[in-house]
Protein backbone atom coordinates (compact mmCIF):
# COMPACT_ATOMS: atom_id res chain seq x y z
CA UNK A 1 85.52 80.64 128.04
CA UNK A 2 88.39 81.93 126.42
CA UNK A 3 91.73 81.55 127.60
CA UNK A 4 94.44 84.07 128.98
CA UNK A 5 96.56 84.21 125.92
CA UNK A 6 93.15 85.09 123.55
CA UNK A 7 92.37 87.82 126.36
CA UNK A 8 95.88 89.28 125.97
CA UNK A 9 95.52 89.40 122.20
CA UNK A 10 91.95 90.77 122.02
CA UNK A 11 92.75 93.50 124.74
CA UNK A 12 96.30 94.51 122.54
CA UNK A 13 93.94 94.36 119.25
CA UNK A 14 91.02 96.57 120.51
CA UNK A 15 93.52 99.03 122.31
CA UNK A 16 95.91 99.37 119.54
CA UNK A 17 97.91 102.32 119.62
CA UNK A 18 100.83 104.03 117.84
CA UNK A 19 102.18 103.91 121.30
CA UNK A 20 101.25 100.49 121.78
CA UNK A 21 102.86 98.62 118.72
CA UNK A 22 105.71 97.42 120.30
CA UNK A 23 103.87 95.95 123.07
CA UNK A 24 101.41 94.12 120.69
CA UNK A 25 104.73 92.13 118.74
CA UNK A 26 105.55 90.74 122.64
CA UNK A 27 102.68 88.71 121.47
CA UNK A 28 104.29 87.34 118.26
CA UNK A 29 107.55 84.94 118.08
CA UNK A 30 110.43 86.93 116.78
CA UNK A 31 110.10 84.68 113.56
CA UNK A 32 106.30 84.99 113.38
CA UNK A 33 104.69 85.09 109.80
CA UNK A 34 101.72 87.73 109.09
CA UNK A 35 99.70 88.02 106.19
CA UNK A 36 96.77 89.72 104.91
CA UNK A 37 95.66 91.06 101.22
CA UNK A 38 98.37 92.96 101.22
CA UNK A 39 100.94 92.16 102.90
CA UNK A 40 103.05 88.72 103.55
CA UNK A 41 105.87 89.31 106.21
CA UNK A 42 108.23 87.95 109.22
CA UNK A 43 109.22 89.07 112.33
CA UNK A 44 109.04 91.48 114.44
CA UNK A 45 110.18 94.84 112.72
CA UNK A 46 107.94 93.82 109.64
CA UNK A 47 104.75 92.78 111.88
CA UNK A 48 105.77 96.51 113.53
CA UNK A 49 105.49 98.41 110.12
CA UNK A 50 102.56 97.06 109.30
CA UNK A 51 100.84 98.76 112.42
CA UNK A 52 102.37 101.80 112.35
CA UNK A 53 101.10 102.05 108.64
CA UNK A 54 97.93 101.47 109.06
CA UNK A 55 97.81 104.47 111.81
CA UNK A 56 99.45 106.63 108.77
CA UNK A 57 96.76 105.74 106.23
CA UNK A 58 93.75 106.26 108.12
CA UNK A 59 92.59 108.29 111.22
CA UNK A 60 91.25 106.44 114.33
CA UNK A 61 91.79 102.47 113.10
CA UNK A 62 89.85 100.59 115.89
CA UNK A 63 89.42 96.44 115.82
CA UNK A 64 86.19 95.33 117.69
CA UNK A 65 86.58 91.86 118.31
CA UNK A 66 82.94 90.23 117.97
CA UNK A 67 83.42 85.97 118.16
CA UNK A 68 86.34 83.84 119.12
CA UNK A 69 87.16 80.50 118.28
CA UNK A 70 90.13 78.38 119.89
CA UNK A 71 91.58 74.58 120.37
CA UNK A 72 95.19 74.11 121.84
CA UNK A 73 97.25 75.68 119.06
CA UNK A 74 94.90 78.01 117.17
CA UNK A 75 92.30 80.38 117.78
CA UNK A 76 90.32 82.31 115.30
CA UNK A 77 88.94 85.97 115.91
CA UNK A 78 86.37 87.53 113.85
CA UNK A 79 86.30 91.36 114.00
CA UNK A 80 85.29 95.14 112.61
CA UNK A 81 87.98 97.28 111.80
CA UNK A 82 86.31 101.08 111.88
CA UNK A 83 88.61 103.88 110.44
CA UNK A 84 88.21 106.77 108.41
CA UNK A 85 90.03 107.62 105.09
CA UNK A 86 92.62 110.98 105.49
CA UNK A 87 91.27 112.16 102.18
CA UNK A 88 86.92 112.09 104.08
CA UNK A 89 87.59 112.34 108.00
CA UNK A 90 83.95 112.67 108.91
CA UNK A 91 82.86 108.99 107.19
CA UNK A 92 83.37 106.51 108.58
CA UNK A 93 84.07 103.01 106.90
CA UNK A 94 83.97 99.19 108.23
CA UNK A 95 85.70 96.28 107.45
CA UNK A 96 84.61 92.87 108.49
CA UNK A 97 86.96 89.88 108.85
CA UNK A 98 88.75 87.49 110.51
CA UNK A 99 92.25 86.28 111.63
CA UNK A 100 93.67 82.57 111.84
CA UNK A 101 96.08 82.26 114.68
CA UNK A 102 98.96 79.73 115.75
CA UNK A 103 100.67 79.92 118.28
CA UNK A 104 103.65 77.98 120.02
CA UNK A 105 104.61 75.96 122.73
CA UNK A 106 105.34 79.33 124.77
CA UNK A 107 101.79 80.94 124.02
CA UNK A 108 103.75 83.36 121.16
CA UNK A 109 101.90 83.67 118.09
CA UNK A 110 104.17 81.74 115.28
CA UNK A 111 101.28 82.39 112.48
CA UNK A 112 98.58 85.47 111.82
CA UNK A 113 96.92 85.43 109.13
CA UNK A 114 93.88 88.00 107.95
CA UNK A 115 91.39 86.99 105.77
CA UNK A 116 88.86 89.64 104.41
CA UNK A 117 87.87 91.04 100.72
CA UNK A 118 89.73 93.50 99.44
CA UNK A 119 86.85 93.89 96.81
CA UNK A 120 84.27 94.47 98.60
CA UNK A 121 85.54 95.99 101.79
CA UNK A 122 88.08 98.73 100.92
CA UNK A 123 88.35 98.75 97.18
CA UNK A 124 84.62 99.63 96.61
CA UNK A 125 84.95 102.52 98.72
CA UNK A 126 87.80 104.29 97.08
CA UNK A 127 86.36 107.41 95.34
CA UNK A 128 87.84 106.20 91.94
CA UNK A 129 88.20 102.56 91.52
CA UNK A 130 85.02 101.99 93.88
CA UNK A 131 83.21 102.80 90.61
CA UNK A 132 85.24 100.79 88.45
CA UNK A 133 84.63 97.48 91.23
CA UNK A 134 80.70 98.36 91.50
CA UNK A 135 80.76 98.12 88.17
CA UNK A 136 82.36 94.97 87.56
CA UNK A 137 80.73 93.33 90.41
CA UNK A 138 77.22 93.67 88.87
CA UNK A 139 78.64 92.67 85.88
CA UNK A 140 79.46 89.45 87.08
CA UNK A 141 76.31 88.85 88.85
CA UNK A 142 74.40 88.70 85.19
């Protein structure tokens, strides 16, 4: 059974919102670290922009949270991230992944960290370097 704190963070994740940023960072310590393959942050305003980015690179971001994993200080959620690109708003595109979580003494999260391949997730589907990766990935396979 998963606790209160990992049912507060799954419902902000899967009902993320423009509107709703500010209410998921009441989840985070005001000193909380994030990081992912692109970013590598602190605190609340940064955690904030990295949200509210995502929602202006790619129409209708939704996380589906699909296992959870937790002990007293960390829990670990894996998830698909469904979007679509601006540039093809009738594809749709999935990301699979998962995020590390620590948290403090007061149930904040102090840590959240994403792990998933750039590679092979997002890069591959770009319509010009997706190519390029394809390319290089069988490459390497030989």
């Amino acid at each position: 059974m998963t606790s209160l704190r990992i049912q507060n963070v799954i419902a902000q994740f899967e009902s993320l919102s423009p509107q709703s940023v500010n209410q998921l960072t009441n989840l985070y310590a005001s000193d909380a670290a994030f990081k992912d393959p692109f970013n590598e942050v602190r605190g609340h305003n940064a955690i904030k922009h990295i949200f509210l980015h995502m929602f202006n690179q790619v129409n209708n971001p939704r996380f589906v949270i699909k296992s959870v994993l937790e002990n007293d200080q960390h829990a670990s959620l894996t998830w698909e991230f469904e979007f679509q690109f601006k540039s093809s708003p009738n594809q749709s595109e999935l990301i699979k992944g998962c995020t590390w979580f620590t948290f403090n003494q007061q149930d904040l999260i102090i840590e959240h960290r994403d792990y998933w391949d750039a590679a092979e997730e997002l890069y591959e589907k770009l319509p010009l370097i997706g190519g390029l990766m394809r390319w290089l990935k069988k490459r390497a396979k030989h």
